[in-house]
Protein backbone atom coordinates (compact mmCIF):
# COMPACT_ATOMS: atom_id res chain seq x y z
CA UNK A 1 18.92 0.07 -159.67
CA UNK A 2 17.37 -3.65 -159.87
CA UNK A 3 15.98 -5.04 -156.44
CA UNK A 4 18.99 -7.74 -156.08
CA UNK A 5 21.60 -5.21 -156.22
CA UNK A 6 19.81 -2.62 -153.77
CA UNK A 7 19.26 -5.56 -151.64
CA UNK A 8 22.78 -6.22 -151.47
CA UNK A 9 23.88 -2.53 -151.18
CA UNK A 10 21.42 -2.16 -148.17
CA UNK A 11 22.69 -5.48 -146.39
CA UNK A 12 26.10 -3.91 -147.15
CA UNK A 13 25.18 -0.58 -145.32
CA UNK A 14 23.12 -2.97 -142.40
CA UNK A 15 26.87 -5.19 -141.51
CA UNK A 16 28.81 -1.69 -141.64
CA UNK A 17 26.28 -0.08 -138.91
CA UNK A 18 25.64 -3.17 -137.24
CA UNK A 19 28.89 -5.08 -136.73
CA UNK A 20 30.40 -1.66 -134.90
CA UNK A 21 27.26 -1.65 -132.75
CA UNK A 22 27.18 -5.33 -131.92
CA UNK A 23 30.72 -5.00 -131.04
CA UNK A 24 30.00 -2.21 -128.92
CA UNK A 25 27.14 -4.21 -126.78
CA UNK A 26 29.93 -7.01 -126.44
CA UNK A 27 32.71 -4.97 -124.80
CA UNK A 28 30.12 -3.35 -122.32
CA UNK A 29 29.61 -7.32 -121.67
CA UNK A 30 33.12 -7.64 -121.14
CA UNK A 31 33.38 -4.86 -118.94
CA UNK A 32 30.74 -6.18 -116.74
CA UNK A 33 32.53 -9.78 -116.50
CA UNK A 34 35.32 -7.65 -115.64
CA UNK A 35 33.85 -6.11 -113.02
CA UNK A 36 32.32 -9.40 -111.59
CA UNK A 37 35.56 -11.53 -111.58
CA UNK A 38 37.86 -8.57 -109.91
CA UNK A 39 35.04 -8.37 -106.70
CA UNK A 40 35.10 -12.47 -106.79
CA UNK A 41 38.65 -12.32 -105.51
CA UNK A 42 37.38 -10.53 -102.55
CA UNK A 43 34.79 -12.65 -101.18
CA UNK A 44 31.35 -14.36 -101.55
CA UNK A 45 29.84 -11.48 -99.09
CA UNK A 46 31.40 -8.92 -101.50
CA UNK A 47 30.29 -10.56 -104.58
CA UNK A 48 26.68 -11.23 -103.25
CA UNK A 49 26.93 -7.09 -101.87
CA UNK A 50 28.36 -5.96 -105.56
CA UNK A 51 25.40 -7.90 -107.01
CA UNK A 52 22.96 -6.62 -105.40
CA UNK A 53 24.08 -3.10 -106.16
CA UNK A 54 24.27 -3.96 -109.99
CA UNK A 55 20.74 -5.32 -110.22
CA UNK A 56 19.34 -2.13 -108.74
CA UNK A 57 21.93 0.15 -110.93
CA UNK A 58 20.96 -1.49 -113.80
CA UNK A 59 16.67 -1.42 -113.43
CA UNK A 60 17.65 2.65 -113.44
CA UNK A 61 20.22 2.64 -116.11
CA UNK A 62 17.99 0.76 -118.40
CA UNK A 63 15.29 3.00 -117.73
CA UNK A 64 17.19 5.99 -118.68
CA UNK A 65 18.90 4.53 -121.13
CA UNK A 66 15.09 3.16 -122.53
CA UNK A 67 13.84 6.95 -122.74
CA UNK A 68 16.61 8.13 -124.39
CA UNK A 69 16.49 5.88 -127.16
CA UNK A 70 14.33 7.62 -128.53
CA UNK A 71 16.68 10.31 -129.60
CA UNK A 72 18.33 7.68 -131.83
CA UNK A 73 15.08 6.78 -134.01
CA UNK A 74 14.56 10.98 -134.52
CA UNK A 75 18.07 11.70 -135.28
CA UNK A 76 18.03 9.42 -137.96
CA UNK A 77 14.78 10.20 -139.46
CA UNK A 78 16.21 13.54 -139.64
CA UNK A 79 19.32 12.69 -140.97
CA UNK A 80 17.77 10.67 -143.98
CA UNK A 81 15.87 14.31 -144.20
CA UNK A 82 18.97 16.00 -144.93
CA UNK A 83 17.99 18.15 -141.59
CA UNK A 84 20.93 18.64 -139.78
CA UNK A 85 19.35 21.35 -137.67
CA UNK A 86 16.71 18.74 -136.30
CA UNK A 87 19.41 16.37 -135.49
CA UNK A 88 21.44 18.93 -133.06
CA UNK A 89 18.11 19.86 -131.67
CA UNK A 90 17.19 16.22 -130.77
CA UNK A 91 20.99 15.48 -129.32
CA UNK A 92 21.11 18.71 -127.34
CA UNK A 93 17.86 18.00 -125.75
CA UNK A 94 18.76 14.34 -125.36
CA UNK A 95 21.71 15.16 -123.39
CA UNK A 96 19.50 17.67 -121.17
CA UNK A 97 17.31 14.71 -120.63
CA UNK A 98 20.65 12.22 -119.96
CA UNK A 99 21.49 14.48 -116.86
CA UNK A 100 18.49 16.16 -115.29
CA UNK A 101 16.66 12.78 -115.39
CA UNK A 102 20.02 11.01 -113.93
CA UNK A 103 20.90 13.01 -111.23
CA UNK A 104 17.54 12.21 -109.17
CA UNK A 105 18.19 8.16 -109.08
CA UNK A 106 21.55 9.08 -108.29
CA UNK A 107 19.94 10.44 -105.57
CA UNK A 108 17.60 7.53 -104.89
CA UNK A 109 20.50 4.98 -104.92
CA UNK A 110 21.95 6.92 -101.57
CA UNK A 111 18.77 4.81 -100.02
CA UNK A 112 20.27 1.83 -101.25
CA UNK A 113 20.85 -0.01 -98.23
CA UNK A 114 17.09 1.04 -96.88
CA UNK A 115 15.74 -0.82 -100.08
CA UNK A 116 17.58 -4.09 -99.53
CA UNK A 117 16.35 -4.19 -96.05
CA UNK A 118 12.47 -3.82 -97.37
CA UNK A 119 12.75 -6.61 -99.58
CA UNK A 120 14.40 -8.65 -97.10
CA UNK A 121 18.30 -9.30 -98.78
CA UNK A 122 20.48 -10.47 -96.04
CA UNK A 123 22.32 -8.52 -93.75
CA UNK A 124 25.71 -9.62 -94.16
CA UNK A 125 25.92 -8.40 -97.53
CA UNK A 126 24.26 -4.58 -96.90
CA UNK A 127 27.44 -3.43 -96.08
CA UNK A 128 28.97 -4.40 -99.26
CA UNK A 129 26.10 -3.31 -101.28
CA UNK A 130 26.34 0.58 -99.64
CA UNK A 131 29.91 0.08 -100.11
CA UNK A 132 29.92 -0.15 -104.17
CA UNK A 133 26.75 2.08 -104.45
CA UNK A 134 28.30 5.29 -102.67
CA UNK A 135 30.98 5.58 -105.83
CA UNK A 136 28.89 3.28 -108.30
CA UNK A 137 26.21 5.72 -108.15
CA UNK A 138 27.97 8.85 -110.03
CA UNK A 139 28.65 7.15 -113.22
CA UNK A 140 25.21 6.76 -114.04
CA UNK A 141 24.70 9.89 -115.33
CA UNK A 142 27.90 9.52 -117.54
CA UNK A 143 26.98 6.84 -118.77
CA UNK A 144 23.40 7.06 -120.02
CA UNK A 145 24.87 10.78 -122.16
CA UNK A 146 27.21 8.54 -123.67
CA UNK A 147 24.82 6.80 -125.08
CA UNK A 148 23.07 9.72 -126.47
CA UNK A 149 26.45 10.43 -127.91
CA UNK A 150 26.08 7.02 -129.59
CA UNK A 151 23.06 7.41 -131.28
CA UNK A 152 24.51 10.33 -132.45
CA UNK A 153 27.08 8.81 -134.17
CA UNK A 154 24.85 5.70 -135.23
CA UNK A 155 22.38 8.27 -137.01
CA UNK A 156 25.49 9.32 -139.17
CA UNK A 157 26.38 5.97 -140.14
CA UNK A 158 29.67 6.10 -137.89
CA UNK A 159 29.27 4.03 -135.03
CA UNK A 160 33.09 2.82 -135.05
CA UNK A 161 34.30 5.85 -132.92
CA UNK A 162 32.01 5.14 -129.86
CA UNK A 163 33.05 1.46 -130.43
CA UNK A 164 36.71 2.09 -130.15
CA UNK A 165 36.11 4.57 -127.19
CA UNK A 166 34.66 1.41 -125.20
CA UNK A 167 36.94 -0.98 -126.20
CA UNK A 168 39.42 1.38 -124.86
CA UNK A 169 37.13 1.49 -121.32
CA UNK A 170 37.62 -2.32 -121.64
CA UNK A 171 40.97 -1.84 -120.75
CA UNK A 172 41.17 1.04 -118.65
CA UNK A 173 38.56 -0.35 -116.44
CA UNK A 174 40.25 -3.69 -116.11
CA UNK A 175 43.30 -1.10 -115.35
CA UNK A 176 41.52 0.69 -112.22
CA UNK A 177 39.92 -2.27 -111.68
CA UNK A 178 43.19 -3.90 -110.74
CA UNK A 179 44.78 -0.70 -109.15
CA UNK A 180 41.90 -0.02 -107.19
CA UNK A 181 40.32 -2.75 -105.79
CA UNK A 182 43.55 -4.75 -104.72
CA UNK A 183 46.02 -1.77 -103.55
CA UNK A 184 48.16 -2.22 -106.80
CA UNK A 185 50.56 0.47 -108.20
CA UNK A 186 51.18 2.25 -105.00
CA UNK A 187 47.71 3.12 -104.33
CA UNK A 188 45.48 2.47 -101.80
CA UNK A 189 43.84 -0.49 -101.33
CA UNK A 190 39.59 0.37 -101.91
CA UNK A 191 38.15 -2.47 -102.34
CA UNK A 192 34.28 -2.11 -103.33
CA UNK A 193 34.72 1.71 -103.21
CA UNK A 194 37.73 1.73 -105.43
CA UNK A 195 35.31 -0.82 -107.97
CA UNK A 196 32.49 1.58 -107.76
CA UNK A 197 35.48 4.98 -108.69
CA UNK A 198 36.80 2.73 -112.01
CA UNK A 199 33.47 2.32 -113.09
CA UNK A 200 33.05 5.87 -112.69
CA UNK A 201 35.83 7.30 -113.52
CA UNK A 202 35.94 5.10 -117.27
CA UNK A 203 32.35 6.38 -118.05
CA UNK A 204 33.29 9.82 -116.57
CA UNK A 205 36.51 9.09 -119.60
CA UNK A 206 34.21 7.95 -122.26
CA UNK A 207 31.66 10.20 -122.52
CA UNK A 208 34.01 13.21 -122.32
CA UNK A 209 36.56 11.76 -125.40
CA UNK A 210 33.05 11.28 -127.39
CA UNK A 211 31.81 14.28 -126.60
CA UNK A 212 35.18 15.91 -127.63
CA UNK A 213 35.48 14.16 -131.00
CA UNK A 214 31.87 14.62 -131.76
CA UNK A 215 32.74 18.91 -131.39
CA UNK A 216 36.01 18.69 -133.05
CA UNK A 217 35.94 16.22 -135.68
CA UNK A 218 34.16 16.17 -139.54
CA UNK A 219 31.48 14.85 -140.10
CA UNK A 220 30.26 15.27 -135.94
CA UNK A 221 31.52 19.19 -135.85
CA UNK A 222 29.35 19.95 -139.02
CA UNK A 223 26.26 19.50 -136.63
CA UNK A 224 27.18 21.67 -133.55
CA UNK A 225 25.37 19.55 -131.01
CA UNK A 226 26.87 21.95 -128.15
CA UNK A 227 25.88 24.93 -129.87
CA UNK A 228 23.25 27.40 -127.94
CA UNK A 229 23.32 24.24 -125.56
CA UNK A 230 21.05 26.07 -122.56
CA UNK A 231 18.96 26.33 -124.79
CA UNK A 232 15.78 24.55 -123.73
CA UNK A 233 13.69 22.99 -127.13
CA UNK A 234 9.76 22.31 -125.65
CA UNK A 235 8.80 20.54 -129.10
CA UNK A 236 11.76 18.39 -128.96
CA UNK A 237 11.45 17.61 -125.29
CA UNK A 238 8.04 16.70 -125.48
CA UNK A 239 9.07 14.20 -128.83
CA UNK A 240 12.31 12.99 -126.64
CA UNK A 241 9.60 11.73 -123.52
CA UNK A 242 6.32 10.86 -125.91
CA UNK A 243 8.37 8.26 -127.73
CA UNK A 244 10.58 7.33 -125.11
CA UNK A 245 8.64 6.61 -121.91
CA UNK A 246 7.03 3.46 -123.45
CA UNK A 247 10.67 2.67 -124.34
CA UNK A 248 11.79 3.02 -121.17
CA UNK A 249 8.65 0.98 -119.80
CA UNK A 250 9.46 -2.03 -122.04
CA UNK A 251 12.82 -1.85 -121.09
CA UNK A 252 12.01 -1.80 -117.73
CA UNK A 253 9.67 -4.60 -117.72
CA UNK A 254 11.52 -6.94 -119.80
CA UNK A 255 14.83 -6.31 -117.24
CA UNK A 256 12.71 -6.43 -114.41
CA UNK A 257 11.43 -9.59 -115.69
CA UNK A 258 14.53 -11.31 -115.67
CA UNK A 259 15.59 -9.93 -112.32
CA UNK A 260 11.99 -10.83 -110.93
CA UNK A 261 13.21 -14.32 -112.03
CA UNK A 262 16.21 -14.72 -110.06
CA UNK A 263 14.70 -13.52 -107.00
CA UNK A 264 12.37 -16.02 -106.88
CA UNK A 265 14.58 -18.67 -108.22
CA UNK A 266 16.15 -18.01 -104.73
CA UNK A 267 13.39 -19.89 -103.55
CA UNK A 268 14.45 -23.04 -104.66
CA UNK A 269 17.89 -23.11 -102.97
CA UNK A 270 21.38 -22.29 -103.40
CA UNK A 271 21.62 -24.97 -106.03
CA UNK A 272 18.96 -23.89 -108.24
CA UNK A 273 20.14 -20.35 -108.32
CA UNK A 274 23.52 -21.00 -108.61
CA UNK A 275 22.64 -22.87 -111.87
CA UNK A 276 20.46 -19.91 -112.75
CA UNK A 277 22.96 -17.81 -112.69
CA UNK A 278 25.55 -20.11 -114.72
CA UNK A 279 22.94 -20.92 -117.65
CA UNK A 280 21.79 -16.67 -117.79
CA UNK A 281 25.46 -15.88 -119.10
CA UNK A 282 25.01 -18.01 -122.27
CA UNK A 283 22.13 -16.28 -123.26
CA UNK A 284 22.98 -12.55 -121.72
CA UNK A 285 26.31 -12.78 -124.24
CA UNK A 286 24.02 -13.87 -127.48
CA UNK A 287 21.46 -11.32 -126.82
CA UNK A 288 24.51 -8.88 -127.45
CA UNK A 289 24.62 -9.12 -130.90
CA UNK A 290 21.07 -8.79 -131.63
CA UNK A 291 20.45 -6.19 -129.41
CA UNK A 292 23.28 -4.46 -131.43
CA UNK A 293 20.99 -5.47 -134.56
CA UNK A 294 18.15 -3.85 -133.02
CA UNK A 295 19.92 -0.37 -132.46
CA UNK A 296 20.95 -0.69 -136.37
CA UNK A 297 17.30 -1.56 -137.55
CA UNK A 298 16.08 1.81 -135.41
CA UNK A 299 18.72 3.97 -137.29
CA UNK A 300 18.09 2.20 -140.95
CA UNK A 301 14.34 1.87 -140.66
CA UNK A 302 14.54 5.92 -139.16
CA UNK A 303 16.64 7.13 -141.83
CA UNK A 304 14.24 5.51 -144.60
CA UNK A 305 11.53 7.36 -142.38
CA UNK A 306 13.34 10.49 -143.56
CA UNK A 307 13.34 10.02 -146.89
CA UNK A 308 9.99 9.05 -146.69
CA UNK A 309 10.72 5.55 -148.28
CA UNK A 310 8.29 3.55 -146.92
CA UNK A 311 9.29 0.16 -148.93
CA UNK A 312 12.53 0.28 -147.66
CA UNK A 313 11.84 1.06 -144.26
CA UNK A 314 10.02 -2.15 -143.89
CA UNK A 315 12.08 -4.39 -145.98
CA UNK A 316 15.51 -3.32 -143.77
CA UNK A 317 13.09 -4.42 -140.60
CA UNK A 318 12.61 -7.61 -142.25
CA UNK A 319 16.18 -8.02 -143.55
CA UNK A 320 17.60 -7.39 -140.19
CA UNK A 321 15.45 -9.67 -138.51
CA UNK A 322 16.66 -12.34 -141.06
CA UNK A 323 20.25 -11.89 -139.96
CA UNK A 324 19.11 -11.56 -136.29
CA UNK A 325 17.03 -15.15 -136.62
CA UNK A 326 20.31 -17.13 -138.76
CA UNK A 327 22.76 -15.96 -135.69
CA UNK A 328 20.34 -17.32 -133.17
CA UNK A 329 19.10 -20.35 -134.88
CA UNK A 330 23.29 -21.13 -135.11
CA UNK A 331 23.64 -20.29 -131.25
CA UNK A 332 20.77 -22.93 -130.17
CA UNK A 333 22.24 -25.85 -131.99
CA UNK A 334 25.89 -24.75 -130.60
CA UNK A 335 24.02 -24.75 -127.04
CA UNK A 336 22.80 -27.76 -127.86
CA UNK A 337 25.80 -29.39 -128.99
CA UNK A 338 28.08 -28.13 -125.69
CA UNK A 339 25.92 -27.25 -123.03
CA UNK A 340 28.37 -28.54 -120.58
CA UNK A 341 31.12 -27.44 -121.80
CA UNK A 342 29.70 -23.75 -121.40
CA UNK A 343 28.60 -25.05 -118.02
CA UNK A 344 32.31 -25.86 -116.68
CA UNK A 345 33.41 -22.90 -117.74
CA UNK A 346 32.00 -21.55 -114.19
CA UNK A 347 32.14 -24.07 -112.40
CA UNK A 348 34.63 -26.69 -110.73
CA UNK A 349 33.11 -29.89 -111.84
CA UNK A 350 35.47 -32.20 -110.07
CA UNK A 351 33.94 -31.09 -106.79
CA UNK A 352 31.22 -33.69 -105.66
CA UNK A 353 29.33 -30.88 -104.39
CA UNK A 354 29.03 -28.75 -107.55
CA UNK A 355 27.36 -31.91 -109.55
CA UNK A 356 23.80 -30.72 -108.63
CA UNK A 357 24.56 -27.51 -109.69
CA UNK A 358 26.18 -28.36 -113.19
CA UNK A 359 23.07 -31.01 -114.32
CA UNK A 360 20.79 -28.40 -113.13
CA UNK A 361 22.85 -25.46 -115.13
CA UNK A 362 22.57 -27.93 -118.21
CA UNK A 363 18.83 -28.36 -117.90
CA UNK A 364 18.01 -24.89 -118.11
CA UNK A 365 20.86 -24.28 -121.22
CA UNK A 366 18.70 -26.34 -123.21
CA UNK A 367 15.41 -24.78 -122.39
CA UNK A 368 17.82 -21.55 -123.01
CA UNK A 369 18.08 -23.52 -126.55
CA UNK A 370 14.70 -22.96 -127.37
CA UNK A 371 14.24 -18.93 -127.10
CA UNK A 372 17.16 -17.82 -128.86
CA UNK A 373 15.52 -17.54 -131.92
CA UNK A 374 12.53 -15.74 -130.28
CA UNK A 375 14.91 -13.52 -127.91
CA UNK A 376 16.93 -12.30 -131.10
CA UNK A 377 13.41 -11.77 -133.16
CA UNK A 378 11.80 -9.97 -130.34
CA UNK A 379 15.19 -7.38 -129.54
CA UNK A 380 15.12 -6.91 -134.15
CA UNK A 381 11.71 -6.22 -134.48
CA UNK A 382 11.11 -3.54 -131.36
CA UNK A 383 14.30 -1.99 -132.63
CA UNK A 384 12.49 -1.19 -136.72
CA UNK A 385 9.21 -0.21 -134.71
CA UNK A 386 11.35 2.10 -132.87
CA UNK A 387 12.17 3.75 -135.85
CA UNK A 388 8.44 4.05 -136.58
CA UNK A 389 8.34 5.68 -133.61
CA UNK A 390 5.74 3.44 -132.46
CA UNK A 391 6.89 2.88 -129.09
CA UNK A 392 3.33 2.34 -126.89
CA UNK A 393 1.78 -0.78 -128.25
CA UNK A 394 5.43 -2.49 -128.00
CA UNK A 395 5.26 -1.27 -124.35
CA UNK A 396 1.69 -3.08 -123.50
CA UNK A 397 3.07 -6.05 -125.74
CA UNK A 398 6.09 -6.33 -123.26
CA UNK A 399 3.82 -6.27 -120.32
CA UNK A 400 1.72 -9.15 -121.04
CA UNK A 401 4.33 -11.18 -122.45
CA UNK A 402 7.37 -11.41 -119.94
CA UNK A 403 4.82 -10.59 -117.25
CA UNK A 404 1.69 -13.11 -117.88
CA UNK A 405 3.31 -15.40 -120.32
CA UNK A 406 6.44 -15.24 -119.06
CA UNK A 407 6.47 -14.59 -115.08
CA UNK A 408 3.12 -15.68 -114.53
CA UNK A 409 3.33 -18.74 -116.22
CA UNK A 410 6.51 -19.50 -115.30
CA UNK A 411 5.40 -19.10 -111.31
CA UNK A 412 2.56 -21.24 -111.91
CA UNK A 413 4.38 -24.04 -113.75
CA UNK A 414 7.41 -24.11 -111.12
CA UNK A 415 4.82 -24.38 -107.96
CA UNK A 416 2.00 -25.79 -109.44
CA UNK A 417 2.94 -28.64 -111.09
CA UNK A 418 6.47 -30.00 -109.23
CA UNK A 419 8.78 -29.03 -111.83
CA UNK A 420 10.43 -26.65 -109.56
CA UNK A 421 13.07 -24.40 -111.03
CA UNK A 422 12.83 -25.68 -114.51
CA UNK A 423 9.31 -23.70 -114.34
CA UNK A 424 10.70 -20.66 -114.68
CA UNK A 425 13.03 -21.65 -117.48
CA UNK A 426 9.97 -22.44 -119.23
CA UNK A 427 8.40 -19.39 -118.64
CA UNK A 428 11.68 -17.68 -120.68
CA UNK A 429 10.61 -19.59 -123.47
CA UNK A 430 7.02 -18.69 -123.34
CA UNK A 431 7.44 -14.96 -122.28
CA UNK A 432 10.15 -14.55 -124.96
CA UNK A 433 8.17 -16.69 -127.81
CA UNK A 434 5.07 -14.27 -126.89
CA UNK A 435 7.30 -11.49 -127.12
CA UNK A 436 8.50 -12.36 -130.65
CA UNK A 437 4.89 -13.12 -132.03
CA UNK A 438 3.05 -10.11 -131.35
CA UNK A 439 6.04 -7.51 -132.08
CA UNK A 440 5.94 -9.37 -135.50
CA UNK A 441 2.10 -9.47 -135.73
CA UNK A 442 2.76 -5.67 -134.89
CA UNK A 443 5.06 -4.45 -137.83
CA UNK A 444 3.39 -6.36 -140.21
CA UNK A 445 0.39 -5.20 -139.32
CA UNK A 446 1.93 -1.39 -139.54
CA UNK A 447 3.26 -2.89 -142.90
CA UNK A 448 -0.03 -3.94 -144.06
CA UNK A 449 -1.44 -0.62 -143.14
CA UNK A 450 1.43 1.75 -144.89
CA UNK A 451 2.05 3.19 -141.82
CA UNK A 452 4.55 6.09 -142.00
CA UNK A 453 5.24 8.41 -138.86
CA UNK A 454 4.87 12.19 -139.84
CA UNK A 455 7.84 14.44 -140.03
């Protein structure tokens, strides 16, 4: 086959794996917003209370979800392998992992309330907080097997199912959401509690209807993932955690990073964070879709690690991160273009009062401008390493970037020099920028080097 025509019939097979997967990452977004705007209606104590349980939910769900990645780099490379032995192996294990690593921060969140108190969140919104957390809590472990179950499918090159599975959540959510929270359909009225059930009760629905189509349907039933399932797989185990704690370390770091942010935004004043939290959404709902690029460039570059194709592994990196960097580079000038128009869309800008908050929100949308194309590089790149399995240097990468460059800097800037807030804006763009740079120094280096992880 000439090189134009595979290059088309591999970004061909990149937009079918991808464009499931990105639309995947946007209806967990949606669920989220759906989530926030349903507690809104019941007060700024419940919202602040909800919020505070989310931040904390999610530094554990990431985590877990960051270990478990892993499974979706090995089931591919043994997919493009033809070893469909391997790939139950890895699932089955992964799914161990999913629950017997979930149900201890399950645990951990019943101290919830103990936490907030250490770090000194006010009182008035503890209650709230313990509220959400005591039903919150038992969907984590539902959620991080589904997405085992997802890499599953990804590795296969049939993503769509566990897309329309959560576009269905979408909707059920919203549902529960609506039933729960507010009293509606003749049941009771929960409040936070009935929140914290839909959540759970959706994942609870998700994973099982995967898990179900993954036993009974062709091609997902030719693999047996449930077969000899108590079966514990040492070699596989010890794969599943080697590669995936520095997963789940990045991860960890580069959420905590943004969280770190807010906190200390805080600082500054209602005003300043309430503009914070306006101009994050912009960028939180474009990360989506190269984060969904990422998971594809892990399962591509993986199944090329199979076959032991080392040109194409790299190439479908680089291809990816082409796409990744055009979608990005169009979402900074339409930032540009509208930043206040984005802006209103959370806020009342008639009100006097909210006119501090919407020129600050705009301020930081620009700087917001100028990482997209490093954000979307950064999320690309880590993904094909991933499916190199070369997880640890990424890790220390993401540790001196969002926490030096980014963090550091940022503090320094915003207290140092007067600009205030708009410091740690900057520090995005520098920890992100940083990010980008060495990840791509990284692969090409591996490039350079004709790195190939063994079988």
């Amino acid at each position: 086959m000439l090189l134009p025509q595979r290059i088309f019939s591999e970004l061909s097979e990149m937009f079918r794996l991808a464009c499931p997967l990105v639309l995947t990452q946007l209806a967990w977004v949606a669920m989220l917003a759906t989530d926030t705007a349903m507690i809104g209606n019941l007060g700024s104590k419940e919202l602040a209370g909800a919020t505070l349980s989310l931040m904390v939910y999610f530094i554990l769900y990431v985590s877990c979800v960051g270990l478990t990645a892993s499974t979706a780099s090995l089931a591919a490379q043994h997919y493009g392998a033809g070893k469909k032995n391997m790939v139950r192996r890895v699932i089955r294990q992964g799914l161990w992992v999913a629950f017997f690593l979930t149900f201890p921060c399950v645990a951990a969140l019943s101290f919830l309330e103990w936490f907030l108190v250490l770090i000194g969140q006010p009182a008035s919104a503890l209650p709230h907080a313990n509220s959400y957390m005591s039903t919150l809590k038992w969907s984590l472990p539902f959620a991080v097997a589904f997405t085992v179950l997802r890499n599953f499918v990804s590795a296969l090159n049939r993503p769509m199912v566990a897309f329309w599975i959560m576009l269905t959540g979408v909707f059920l959510n919203a549902f529960l959401d609506y039933a729960l929270i507010f009293g509606n359909f003749g049941l009771p009225r929960l409040e936070l509690i009935g929140a914290g059930i839909s959540t759970t009760s959706v994942n609870v629905f998700m994973f099982g209807l995967l898990l179900v189509l993954t036993v009974r349907l062709k091609p997902y039933r030719n693999y047996k993932i449930v077969s000899k399932f108590f079966r514990l797989d040492w070699v596989i185990l010890k794969k599943i955690f080697r590669i995936g704690l520095p997963i789940a370390a990045m991860s960890l770091m580069e959420a905590g990073f943004f969280i770190a942010v807010a906190f200390v935004m805080g600082l500054f004043g209602v005003t300043a964070l309430a503009a914070h939290m306006i101009a994050i959404q912009l960028p939180h709902i474009s990360y989506m879709v190269p984060m969904g690029l990422g998971q594809a460039a892990t399962v591509l570059v993986g199944q090329a690690v199979g076959r032991r194709d080392i040109v194409t592994a790299y190439r479908v990196g680089w291809m990816v991160s082409v796409v990744a960097l055009i979608f990005m580079s169009a979402t900074t000038v339409l930032i540009l273009i509208i930043p206040e128009t984005f802006a209103s869309i959370f806020i009342d800008q008639s009100l006097i009062t909210n006119v501090p908050v919407m020129e600050l929100a705009v301020s930081f949308l620009l700087f917001a401008a100028f990482f997209q194309a490093a954000d979307g590089m950064q999320a690309v790149i880590a993904g094909a390493l991933r499916g190199l399995n070369d997880t640890f240097r990424p890790m220390l990468i993401a540790a001196l970037s969002y926490w030096v460059f980014g963090l550091g800097l940022g503090v320094v800037i915003a207290f140092k020099t007067g600009l205030g807030a708009i410091g740690l804006w900057i520090g995005f763009v520098a920890g992100l920028s940083a990010a980008a740079i060495l990840l791509t120094i990284r692969f090409l280096y591996l490039q350079r080097t004709h790195h190939m992880p063994s079988s």
